[in-house]
C-alpha atoms as a PDB file:
ATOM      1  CA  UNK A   1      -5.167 -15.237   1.754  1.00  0.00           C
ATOM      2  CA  UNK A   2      -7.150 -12.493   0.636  1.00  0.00           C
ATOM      3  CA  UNK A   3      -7.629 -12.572  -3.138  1.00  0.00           C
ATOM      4  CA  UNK A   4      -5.915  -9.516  -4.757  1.00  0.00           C
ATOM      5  CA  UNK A   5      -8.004  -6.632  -6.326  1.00  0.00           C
ATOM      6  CA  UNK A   6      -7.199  -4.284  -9.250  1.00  0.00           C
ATOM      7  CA  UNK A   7      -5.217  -1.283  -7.296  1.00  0.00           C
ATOM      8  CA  UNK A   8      -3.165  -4.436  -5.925  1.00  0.00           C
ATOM      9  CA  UNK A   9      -1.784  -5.425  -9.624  1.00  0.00           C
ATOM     10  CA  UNK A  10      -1.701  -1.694 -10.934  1.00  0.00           C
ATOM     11  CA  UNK A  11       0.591  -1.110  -7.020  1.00  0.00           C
ATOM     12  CA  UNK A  12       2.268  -4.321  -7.896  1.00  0.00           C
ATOM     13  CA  UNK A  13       2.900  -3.268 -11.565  1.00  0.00           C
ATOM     14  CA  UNK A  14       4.382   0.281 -10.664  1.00  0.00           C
ATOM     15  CA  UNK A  15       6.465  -1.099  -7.925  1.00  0.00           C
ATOM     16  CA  UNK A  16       8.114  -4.020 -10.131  1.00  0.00           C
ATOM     17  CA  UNK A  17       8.575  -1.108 -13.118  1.00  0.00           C
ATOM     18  CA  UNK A  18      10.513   0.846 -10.721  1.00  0.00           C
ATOM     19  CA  UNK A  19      11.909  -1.979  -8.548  1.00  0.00           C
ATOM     20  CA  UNK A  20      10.772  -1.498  -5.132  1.00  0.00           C
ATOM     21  CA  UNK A  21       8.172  -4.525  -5.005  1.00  0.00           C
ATOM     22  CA  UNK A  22      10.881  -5.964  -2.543  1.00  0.00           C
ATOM     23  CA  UNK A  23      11.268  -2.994  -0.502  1.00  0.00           C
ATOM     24  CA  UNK A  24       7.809  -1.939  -0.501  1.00  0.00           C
ATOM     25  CA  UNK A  25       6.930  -5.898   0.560  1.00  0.00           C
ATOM     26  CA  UNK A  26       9.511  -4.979   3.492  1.00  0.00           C
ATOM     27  CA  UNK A  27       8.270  -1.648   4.661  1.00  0.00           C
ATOM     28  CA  UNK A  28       4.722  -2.879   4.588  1.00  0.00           C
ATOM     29  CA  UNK A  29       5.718  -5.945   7.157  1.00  0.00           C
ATOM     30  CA  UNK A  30       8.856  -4.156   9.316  1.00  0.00           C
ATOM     31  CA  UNK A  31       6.796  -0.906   9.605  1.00  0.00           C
ATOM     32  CA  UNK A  32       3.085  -2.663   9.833  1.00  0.00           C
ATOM     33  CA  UNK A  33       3.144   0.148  13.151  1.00  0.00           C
ATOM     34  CA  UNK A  34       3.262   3.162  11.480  1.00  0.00           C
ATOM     35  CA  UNK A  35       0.844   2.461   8.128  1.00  0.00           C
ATOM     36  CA  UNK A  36      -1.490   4.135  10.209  1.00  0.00           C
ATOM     37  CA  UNK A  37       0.405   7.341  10.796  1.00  0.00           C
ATOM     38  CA  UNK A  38       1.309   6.498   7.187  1.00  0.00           C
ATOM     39  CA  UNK A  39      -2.446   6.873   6.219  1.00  0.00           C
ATOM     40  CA  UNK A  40      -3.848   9.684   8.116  1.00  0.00           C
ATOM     41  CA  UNK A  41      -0.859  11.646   6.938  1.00  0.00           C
ATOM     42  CA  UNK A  42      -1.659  11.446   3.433  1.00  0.00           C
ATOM     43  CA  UNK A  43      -5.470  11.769   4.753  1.00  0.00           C
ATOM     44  CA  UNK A  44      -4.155  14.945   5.658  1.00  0.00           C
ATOM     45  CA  UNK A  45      -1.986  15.952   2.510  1.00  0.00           C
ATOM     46  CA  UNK A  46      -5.109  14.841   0.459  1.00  0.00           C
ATOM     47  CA  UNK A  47      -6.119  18.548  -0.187  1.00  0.00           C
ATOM     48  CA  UNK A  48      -2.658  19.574  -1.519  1.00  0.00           C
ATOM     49  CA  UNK A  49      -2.151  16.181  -3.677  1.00  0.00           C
ATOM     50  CA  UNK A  50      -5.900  16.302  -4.757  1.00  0.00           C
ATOM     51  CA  UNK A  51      -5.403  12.604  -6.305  1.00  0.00           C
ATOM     52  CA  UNK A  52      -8.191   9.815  -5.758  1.00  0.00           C
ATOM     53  CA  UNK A  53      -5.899   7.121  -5.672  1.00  0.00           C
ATOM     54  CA  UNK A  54      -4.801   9.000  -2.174  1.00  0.00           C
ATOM     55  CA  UNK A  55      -8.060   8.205  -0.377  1.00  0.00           C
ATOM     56  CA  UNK A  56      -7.386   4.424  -2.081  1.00  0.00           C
ATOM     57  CA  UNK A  57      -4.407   4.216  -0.658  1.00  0.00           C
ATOM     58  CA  UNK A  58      -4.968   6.073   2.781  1.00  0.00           C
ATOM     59  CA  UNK A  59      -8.204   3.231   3.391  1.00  0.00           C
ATOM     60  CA  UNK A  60      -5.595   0.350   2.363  1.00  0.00           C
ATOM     61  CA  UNK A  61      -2.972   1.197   5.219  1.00  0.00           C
ATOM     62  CA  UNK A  62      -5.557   1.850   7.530  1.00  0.00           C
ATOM     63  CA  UNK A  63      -6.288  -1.842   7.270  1.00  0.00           C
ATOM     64  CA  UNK A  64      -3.708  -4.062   8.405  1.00  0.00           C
ATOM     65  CA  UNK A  65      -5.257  -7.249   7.189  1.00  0.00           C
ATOM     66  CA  UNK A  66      -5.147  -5.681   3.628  1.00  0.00           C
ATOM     67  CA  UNK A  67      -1.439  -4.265   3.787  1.00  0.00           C
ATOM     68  CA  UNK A  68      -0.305  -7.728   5.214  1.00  0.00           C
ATOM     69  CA  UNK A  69      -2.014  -9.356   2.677  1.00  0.00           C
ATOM     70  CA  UNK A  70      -0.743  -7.025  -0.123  1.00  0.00           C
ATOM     71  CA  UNK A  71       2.609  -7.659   1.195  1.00  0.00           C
ATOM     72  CA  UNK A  72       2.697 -11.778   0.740  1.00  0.00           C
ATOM     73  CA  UNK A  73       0.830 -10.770  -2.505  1.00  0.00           C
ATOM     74  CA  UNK A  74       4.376  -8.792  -4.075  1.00  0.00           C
ATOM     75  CA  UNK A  75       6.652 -11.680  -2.444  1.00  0.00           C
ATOM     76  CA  UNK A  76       4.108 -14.060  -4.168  1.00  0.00           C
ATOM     77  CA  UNK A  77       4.378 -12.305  -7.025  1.00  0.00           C
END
């Protein structure tokens, strides 16, 4: 398993405070397909969100070994 890094416990964090590490652990696996439309559609909103963390995120579902390794990462958790 890929070890985590420091946007994975600041995701992980948010997620828990709100509780949707479960359901954010789902959508990653069930809808593994569409993190790539996912992340070119926020490539695309980047301009009107004009947040960093955008681009961070974008790169991370672009990857699929990342987002199924995030996911076992919040079930871990």
């Amino acid at each position: 398993m890929k070890l985590p890094n420091a946007n994975w416990v600041q995701w992980a964090e948010t997620l828990s405070r709100f509780h949707l590490k479960g359901l954010a652990g789902w959508f990653l696996e069930a809808g593994e397909p569409l993190t790539l439309v996912g992340a070119q559609l926020l490539y695309i909103g980047q301009p009107f969100i004009g947040n960093e963390q955008v681009n961070t995120l974008a790169s991370f579902l672009e990857n699929p070994e990342e987002t199924r390794a995030f996911a076992a990462f919040l079930r871990k958790e």
